[in-house]
Each structure stands twice: as C-alpha cells, then as structure tokens.
N, C-alpha and C. Protein backbone atom coordinates (compact mmCIF):
# COMPACT_ATOMS: atom_id res chain seq x y z
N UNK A 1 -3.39 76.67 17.31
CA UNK A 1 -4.12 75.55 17.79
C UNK A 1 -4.89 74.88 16.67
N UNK A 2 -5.47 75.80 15.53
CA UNK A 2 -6.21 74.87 14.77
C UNK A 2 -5.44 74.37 13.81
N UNK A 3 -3.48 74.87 14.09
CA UNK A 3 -3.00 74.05 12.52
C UNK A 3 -2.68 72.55 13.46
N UNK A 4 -2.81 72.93 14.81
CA UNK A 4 -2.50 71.48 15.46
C UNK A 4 -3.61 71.05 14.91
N UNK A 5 -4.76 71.23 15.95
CA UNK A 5 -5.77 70.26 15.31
C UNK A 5 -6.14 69.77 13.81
N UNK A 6 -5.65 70.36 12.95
CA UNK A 6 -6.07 70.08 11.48
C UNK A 6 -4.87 68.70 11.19
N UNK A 7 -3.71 69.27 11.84
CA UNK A 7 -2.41 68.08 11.38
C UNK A 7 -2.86 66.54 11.95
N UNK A 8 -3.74 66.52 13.15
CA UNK A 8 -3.75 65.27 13.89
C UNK A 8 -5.31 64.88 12.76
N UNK A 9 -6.25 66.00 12.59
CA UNK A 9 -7.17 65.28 11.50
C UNK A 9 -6.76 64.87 10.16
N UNK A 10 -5.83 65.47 9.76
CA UNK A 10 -5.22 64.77 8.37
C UNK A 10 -4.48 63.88 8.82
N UNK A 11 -3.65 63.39 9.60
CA UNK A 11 -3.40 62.41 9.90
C UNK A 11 -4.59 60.91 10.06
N UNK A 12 -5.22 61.28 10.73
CA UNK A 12 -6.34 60.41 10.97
C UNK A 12 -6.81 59.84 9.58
N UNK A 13 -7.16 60.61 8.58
CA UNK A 13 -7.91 60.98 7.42
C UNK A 13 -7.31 60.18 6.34
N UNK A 14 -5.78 60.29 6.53
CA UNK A 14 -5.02 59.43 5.74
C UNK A 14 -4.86 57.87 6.45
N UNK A 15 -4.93 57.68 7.10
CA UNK A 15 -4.63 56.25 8.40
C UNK A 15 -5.78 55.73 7.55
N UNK A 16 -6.99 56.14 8.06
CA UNK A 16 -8.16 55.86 7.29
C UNK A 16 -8.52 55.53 5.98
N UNK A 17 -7.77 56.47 4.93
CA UNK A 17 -7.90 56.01 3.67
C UNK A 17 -6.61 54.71 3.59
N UNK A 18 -5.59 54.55 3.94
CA UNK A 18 -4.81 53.48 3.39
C UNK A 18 -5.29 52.32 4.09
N UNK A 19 -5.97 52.29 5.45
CA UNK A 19 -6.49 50.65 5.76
C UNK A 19 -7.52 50.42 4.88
N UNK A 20 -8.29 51.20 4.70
CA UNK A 20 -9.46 50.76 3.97
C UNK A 20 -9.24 50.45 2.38
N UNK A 21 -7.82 50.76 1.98
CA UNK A 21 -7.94 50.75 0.47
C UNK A 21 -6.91 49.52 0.43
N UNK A 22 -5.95 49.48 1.48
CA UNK A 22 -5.38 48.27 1.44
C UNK A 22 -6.19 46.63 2.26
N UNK A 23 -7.34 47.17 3.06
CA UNK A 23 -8.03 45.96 3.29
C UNK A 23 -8.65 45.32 2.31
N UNK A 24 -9.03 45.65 0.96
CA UNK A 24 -9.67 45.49 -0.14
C UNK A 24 -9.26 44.50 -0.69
N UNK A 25 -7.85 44.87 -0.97
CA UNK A 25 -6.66 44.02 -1.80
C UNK A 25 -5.60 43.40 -1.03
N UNK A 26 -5.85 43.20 0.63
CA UNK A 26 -5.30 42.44 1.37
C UNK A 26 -5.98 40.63 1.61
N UNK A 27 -5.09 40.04 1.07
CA UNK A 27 -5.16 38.50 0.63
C UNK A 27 -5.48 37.79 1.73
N UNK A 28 -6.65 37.18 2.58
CA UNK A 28 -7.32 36.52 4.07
C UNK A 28 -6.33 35.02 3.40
N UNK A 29 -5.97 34.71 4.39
CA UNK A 29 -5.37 33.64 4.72
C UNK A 29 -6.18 32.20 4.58
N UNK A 30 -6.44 31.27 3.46
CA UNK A 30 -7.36 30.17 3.85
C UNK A 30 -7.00 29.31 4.12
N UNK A 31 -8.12 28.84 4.80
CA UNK A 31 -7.83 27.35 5.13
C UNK A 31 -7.74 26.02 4.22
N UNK A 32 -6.99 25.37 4.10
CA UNK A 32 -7.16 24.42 2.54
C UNK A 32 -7.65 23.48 2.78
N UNK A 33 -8.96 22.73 2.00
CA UNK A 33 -9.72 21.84 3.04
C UNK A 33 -9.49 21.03 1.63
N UNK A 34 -8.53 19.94 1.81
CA UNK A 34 -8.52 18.63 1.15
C UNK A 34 -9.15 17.82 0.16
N UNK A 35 -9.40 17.39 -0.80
CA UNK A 35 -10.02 16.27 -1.73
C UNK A 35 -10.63 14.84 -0.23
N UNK A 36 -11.49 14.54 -0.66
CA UNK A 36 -11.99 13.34 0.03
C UNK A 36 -10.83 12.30 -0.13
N UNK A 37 -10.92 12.73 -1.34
CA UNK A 37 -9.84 11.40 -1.48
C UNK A 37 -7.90 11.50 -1.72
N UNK A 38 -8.20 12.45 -1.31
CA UNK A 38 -6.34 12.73 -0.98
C UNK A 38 -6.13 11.85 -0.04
N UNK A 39 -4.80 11.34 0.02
CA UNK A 39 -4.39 10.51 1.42
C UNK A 39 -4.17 11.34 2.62
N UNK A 40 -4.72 10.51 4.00
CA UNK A 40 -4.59 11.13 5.08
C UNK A 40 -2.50 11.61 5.35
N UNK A 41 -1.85 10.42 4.78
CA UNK A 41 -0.43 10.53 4.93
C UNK A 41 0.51 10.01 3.07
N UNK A 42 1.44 10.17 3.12
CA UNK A 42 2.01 9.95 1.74
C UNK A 42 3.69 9.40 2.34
N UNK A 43 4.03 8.08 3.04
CA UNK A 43 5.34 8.05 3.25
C UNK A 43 6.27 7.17 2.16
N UNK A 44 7.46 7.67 1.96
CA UNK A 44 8.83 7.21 1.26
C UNK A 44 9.88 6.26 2.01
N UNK A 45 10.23 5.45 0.89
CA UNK A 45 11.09 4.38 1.31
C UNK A 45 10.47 3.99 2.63
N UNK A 46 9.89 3.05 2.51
CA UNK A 46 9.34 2.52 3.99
C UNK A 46 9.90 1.09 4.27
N UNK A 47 9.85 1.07 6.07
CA UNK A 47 10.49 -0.78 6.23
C UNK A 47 9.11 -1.27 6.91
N UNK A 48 8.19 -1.83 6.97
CA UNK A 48 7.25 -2.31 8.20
C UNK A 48 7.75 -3.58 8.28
N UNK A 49 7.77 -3.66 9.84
CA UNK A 49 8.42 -5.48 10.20
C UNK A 49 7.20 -5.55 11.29
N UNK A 50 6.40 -6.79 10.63
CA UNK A 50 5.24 -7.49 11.31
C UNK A 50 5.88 -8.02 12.72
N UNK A 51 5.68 -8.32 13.58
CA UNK A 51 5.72 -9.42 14.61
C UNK A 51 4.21 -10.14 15.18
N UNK A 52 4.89 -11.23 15.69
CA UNK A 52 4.06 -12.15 16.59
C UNK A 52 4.83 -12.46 17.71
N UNK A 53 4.49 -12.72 18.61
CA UNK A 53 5.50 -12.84 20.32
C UNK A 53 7.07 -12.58 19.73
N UNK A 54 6.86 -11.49 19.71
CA UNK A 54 8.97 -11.04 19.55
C UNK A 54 9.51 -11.79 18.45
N UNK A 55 8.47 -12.31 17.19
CA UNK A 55 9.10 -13.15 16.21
C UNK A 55 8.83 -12.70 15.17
N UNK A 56 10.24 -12.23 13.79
CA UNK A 56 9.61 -11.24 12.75
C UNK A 56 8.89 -11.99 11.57
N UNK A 57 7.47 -11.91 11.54
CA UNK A 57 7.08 -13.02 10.53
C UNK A 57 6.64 -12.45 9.11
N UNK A 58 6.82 -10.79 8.84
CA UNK A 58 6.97 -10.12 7.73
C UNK A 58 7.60 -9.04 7.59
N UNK A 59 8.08 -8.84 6.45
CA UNK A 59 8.79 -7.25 6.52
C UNK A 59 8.70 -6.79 5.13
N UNK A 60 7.89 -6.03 4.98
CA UNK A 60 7.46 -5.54 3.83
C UNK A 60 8.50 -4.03 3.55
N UNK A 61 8.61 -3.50 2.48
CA UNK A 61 9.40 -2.62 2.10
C UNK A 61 8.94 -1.95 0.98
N UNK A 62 9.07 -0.44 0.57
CA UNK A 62 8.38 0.00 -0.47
C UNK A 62 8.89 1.28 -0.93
N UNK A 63 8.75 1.74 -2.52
CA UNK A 63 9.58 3.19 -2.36
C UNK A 63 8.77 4.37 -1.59
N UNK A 64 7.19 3.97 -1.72
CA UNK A 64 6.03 5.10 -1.42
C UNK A 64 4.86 4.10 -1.12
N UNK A 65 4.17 4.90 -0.25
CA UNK A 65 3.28 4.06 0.78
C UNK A 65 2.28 5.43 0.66
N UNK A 66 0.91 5.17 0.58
CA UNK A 66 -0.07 6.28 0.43
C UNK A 66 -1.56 5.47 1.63
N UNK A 67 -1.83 6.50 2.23
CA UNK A 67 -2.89 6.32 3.55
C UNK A 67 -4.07 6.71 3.39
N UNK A 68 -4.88 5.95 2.96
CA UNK A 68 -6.21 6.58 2.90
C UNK A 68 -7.57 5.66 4.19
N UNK A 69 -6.56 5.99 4.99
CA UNK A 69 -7.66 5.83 6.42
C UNK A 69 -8.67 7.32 6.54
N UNK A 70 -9.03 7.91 5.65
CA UNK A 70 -9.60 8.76 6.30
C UNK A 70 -10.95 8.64 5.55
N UNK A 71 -11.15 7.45 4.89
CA UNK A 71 -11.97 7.34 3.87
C UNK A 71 -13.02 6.30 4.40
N UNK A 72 -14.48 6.16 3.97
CA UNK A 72 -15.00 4.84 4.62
C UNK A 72 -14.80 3.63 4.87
N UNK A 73 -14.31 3.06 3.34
CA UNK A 73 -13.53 1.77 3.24
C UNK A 73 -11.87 2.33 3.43
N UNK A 74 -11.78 2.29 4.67
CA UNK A 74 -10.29 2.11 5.11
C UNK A 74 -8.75 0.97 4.05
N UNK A 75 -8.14 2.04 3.59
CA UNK A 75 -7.60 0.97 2.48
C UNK A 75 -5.98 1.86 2.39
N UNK A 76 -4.33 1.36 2.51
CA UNK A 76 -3.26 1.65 1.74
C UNK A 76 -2.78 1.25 0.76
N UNK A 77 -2.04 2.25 -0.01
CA UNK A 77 -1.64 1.69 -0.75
C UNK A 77 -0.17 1.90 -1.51
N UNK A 78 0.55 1.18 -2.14
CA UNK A 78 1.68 1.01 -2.56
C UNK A 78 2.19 0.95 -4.13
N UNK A 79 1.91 2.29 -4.60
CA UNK A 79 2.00 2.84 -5.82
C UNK A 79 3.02 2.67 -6.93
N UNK A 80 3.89 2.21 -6.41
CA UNK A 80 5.30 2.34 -6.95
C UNK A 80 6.12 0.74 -6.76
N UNK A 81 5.63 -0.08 -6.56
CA UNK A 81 5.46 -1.36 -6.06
C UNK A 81 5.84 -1.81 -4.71
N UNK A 82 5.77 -3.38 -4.44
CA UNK A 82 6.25 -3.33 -3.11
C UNK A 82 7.17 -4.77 -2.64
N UNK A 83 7.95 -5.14 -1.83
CA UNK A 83 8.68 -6.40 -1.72
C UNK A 83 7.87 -6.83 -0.35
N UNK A 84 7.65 -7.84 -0.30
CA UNK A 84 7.72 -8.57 1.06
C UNK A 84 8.03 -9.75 1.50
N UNK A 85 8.78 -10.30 2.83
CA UNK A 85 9.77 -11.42 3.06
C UNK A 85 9.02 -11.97 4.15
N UNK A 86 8.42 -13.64 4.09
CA UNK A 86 7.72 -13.83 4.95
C UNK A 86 8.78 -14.78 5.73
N UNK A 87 8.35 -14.99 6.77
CA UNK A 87 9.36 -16.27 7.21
C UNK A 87 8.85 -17.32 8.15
N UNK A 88 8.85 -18.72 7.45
CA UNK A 88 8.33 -19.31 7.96
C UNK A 88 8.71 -19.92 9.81
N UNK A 89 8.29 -20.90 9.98
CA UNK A 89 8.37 -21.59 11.66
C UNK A 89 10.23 -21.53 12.30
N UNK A 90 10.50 -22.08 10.84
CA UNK A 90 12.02 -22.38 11.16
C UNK A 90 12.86 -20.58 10.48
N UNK A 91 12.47 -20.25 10.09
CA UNK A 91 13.00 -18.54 10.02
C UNK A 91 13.46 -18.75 8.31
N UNK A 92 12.88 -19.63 7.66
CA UNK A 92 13.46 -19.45 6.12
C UNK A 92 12.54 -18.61 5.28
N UNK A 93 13.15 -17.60 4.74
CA UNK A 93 12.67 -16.61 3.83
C UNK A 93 11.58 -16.96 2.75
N UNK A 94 10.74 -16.52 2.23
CA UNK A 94 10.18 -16.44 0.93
C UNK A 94 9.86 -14.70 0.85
N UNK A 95 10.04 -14.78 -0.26
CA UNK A 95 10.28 -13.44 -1.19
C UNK A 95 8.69 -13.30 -2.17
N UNK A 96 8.01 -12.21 -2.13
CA UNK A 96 6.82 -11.73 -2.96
C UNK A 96 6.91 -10.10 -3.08
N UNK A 97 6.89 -9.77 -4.66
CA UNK A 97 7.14 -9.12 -5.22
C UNK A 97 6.21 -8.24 -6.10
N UNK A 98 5.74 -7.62 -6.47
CA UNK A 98 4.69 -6.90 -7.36
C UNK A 98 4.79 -5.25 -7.63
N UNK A 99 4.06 -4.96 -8.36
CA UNK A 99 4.34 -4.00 -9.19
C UNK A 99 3.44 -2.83 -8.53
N UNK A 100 2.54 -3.63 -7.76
CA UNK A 100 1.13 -1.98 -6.97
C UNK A 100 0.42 -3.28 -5.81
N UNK A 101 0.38 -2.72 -4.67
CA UNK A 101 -0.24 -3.38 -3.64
C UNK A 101 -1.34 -2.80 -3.12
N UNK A 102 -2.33 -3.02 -2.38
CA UNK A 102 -2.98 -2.49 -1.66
C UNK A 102 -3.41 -3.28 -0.52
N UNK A 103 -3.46 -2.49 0.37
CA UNK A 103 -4.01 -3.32 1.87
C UNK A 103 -5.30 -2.53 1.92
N UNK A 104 -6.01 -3.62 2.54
CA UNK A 104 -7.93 -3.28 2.66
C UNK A 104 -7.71 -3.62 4.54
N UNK A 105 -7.95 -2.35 5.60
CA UNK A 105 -7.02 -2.26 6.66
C UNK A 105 -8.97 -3.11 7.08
N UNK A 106 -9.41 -3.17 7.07
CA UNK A 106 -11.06 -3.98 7.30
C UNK A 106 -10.75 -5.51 7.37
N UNK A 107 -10.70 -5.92 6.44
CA UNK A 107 -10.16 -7.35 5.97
C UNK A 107 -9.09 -8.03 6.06
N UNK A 108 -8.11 -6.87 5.93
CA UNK A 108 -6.59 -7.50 6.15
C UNK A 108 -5.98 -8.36 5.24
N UNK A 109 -6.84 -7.82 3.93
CA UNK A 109 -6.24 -8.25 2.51
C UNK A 109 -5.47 -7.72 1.70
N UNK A 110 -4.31 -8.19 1.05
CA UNK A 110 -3.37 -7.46 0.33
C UNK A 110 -3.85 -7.66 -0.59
N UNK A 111 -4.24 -6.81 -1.99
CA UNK A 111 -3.93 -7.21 -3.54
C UNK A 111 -3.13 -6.65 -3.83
N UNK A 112 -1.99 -7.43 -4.87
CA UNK A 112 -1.37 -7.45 -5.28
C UNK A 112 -1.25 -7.63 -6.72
N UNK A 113 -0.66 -6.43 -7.63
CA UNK A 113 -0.74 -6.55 -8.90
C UNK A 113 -0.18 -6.00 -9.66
N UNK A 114 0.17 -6.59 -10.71
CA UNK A 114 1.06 -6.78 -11.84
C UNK A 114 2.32 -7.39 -11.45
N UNK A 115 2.91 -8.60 -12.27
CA UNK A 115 4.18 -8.71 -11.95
C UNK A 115 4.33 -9.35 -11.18
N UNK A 116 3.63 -9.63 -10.39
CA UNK A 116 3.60 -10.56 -9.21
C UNK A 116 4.45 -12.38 -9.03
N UNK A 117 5.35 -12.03 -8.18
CA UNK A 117 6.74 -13.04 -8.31
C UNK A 117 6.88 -13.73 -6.79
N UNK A 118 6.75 -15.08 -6.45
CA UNK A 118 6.69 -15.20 -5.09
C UNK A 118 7.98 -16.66 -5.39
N UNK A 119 8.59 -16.01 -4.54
CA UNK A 119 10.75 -16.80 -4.84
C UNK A 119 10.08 -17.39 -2.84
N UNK A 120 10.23 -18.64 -2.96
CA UNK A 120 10.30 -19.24 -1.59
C UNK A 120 11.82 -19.69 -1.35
N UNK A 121 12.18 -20.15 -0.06
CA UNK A 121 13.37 -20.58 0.98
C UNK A 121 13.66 -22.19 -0.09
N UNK A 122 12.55 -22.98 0.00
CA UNK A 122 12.59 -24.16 -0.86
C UNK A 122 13.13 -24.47 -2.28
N UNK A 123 12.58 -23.34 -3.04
CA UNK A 123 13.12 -23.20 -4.33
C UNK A 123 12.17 -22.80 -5.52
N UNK A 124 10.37 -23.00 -5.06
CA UNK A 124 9.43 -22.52 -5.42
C UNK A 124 9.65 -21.23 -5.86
N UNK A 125 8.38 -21.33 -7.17
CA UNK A 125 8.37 -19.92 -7.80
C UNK A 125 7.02 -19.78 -7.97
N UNK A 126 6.28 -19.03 -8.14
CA UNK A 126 5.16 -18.74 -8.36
C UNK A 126 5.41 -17.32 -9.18
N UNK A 127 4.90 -17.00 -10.46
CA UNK A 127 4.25 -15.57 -11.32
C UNK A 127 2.58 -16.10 -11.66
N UNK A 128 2.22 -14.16 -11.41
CA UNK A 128 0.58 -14.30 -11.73
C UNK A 128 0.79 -12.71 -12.20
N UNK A 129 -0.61 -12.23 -12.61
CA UNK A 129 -0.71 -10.47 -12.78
C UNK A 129 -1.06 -10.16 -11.65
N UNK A 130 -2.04 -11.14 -10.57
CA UNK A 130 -2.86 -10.64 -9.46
C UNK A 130 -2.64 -11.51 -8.67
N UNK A 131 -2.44 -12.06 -7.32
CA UNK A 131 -2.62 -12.49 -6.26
C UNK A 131 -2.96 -11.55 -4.94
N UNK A 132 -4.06 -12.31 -4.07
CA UNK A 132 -4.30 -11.50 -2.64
C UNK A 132 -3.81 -12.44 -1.79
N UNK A 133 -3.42 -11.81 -0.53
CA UNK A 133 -2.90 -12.34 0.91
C UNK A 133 -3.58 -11.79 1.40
N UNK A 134 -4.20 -13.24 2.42
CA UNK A 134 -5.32 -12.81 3.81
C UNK A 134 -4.36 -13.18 4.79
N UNK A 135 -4.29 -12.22 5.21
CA UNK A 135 -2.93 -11.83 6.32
C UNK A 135 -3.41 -12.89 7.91
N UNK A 136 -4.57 -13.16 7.74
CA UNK A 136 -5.26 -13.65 8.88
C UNK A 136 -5.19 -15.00 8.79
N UNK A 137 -5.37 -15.58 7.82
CA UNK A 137 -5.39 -16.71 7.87
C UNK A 137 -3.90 -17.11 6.93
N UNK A 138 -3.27 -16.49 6.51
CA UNK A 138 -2.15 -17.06 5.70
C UNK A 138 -2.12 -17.71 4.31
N UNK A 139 -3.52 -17.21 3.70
CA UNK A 139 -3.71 -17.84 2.52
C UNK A 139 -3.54 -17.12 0.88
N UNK A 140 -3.08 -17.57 0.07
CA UNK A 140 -2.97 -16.99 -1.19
C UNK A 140 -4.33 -17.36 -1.98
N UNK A 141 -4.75 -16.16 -2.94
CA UNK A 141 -5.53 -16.96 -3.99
C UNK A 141 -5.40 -15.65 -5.04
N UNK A 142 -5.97 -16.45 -6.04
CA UNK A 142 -6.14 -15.43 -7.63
C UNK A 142 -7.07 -16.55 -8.01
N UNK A 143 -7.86 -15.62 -9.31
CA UNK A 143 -8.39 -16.37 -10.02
C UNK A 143 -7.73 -15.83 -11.37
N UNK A 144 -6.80 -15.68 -11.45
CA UNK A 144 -5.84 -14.97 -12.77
C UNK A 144 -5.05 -16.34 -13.08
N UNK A 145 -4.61 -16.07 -14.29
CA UNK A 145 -3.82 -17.34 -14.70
C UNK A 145 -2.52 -17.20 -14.35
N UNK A 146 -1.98 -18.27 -13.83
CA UNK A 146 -0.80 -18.10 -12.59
C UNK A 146 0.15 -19.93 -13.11
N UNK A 147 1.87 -19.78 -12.90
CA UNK A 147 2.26 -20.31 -13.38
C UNK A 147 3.27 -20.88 -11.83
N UNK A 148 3.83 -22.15 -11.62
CA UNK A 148 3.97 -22.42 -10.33
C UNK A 148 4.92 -23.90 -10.76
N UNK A 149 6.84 -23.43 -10.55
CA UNK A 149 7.51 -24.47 -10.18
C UNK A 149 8.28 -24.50 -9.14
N UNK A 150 8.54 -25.83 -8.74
CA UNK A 150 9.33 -26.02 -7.77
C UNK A 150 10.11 -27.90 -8.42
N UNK A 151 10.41 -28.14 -7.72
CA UNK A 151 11.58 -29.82 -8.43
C UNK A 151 10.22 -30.83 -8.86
N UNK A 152 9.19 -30.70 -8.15
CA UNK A 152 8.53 -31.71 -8.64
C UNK A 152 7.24 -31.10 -9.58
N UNK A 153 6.84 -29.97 -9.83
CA UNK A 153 6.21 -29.14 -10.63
C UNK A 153 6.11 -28.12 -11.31
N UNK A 154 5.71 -28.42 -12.99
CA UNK A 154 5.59 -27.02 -13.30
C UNK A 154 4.37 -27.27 -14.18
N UNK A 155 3.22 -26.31 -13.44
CA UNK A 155 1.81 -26.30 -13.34
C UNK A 155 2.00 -24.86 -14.11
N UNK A 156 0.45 -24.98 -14.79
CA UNK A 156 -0.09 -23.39 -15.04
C UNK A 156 -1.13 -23.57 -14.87
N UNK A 157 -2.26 -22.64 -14.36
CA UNK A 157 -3.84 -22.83 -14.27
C UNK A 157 -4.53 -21.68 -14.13
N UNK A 158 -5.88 -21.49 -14.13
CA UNK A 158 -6.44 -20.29 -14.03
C UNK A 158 -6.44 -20.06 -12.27
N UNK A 159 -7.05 -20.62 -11.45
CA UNK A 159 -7.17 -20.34 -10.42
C UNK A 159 -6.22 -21.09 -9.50
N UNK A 160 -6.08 -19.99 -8.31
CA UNK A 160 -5.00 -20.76 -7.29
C UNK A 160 -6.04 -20.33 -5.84
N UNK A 161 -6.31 -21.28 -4.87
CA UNK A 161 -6.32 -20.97 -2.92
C UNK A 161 -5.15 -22.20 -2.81
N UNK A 162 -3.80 -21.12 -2.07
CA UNK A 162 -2.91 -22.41 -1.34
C UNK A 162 -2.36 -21.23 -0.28
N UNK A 163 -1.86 -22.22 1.28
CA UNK A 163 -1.71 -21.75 1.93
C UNK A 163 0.05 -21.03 1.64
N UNK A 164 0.29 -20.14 2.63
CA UNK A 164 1.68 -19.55 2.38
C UNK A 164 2.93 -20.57 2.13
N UNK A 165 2.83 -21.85 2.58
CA UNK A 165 4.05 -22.90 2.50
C UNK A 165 3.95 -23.81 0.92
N UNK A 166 2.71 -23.39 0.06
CA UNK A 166 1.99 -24.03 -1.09
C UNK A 166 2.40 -25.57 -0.78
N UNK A 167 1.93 -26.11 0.39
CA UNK A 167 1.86 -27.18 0.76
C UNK A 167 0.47 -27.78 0.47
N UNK A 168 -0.75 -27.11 0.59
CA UNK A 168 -2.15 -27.10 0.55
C UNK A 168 -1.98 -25.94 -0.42
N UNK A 169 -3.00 -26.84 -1.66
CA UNK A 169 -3.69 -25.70 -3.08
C UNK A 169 -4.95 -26.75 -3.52
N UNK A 170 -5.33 -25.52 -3.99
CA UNK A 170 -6.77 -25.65 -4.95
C UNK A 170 -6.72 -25.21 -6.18
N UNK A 171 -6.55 -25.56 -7.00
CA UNK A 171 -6.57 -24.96 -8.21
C UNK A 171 -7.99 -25.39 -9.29
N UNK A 172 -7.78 -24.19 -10.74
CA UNK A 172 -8.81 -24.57 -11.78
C UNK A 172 -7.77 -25.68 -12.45
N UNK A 173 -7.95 -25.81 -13.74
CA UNK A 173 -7.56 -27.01 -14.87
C UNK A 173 -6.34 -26.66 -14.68
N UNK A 174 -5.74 -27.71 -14.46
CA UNK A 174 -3.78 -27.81 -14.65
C UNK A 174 -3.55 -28.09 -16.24
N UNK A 175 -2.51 -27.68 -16.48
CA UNK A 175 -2.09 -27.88 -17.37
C UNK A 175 0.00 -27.80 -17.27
N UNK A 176 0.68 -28.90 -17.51
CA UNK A 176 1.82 -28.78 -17.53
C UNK A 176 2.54 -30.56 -17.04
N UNK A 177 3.57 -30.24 -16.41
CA UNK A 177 3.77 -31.52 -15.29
C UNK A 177 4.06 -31.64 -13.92
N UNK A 178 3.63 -32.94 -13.43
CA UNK A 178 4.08 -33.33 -12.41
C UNK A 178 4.65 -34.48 -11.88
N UNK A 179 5.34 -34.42 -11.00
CA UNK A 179 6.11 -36.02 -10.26
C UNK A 179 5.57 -36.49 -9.50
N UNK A 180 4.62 -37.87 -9.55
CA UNK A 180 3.65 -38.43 -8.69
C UNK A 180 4.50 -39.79 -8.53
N UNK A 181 4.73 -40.01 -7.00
CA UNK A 181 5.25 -41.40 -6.84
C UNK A 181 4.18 -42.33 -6.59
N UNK A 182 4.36 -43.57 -6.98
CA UNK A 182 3.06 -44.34 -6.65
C UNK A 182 3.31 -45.57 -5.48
N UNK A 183 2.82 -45.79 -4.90
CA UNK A 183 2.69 -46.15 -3.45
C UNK A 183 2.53 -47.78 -3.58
C-alpha cells in the first residue's frame, strides 16, 4: 500500500514540477495594439465609381488605397498614385492623373500631387505638381505653377480656381497665348 501511495505522490510531484517550470518559459499570447497612425484598412488595385441618381459621374482607380479613418482628422490616401475619369452632363470623359492623392473625408477635398495631368473629352490639357478637387462644389484650384492648352490657349500661371469644364477660371499673371475674337 505505501509503494501505491508513494507512486501516485511522485507522480503528483513531477506533474507539479513540469507545469511550473514550463509556465515560466511558456510564451502568453498578446494582444497587438496598433500605431495611432497605422491605417484602419490598406486596399489593392481598387475601382470606386461615384454616382448621382443612377448616373456614373466618377470612377477613380488606384494600385493601393490606405484608410486612416481612425484618426481625428479623418483623411485616405493613395500612395502609389491614382487615375480618375469624370464625366460630364452629356457622358464625355476627362481624365486626371497624379502621382499621390489624398482625400480629407471632412471636406471632401482631394490633393493631388506630383505629376498631375488633367486630358479632357474637348481636347484640354492641364499639368501642375499640385492641384485639389472640392468634390462638392466641382472646383479645381492650386496655387502651384500650372500650364493649360486647349485650340484657343496656351497659358502658364502661378495660380488656378476653375470649375471642372475650365469654362470659368481665375488665375495669377498669365503668361503665354491666347485667341480673343473681337466683337
């Protein structure tokens, strides 16, 4: 009876020494708690197609799209550059192009920068380093020096506000030419 009882206490005795010597050097599982400023999401090759009543009036495209909604100033962004195709009343394309975007999701402002190439349906061209789109109202501006032809102009100036059809602009000092008919 006591080599029973001695076998079930060495048993015990040993149970005892290996949890306790392997709880020591047993690795707790953590939890990984993020950078503030890591993105909430990180997506590839992306298509977003805007609408208004069942009508596609943008479609932006990108290799990588980065989310930082989790931050105060709510802001994405587009690292790797980005295309976007607006289309006007009658469904004709214009093309804007750049090298790094960001959307400010507050404001509903794009900046856009480096490289920046805007190919319209008409025949318009526009290059700058920087232009923003206020998605709300449909307006372009920079105060970067920005270069702008189409059949009857080829302007360069420091500053541009013109609406998306560059039918309506504001610009700083022109410099270049233009075709003015006189009345």
């Amino acid at each position: 009876m006591k080599i029973y009882n001695f076998k079930y206490q060495f048993l015990c005795y040993i149970l005892i020494i290996n949890f306790s010597s392997s709880c020591s050097k047993w690795e707790k599982p953590e939890l990984k708690t993020s950078s503030v400023t890591d993105p909430i999401a990180t997506s590839f090759k992306i298509r977003m197609v805007y609408t208004d009543s069942l009508k596609i009036n943008t479609i932006l495209t990108a290799p990588k799209h980065e989310d930082y909604r989790n931050l105060f100033f709510k802001y994405s962004i587009f690292p790797d550059g980005l295309n976007l195709v607006f289309y006007d009343s009658f469904g004709c394309p214009s093309t804007v192009e750049a090298d790094h975007g960001t959307v400010y999701k507050d404001t509903s402002i794009l900046d856009l920068v480096g490289n920046v190439k805007i190919f319209s349906s008409d025949g318009d061209y526009l290059e700058t380093s920087q232009l923003y789109w206020d998605a709300e109202s449909d307006w372009f501006f920079t105060n970067e020096n920005f270069r702008f032809w189409n059949s009857d102009y080829d302007v360069a100036a420091k500053r541009l506000d013109a609406n998306k059809q560059f039918t309506k602009f504001n610009t700083g000092r022109l410099t270049g030419t233009m075709n003015i008919q006189e009345r």
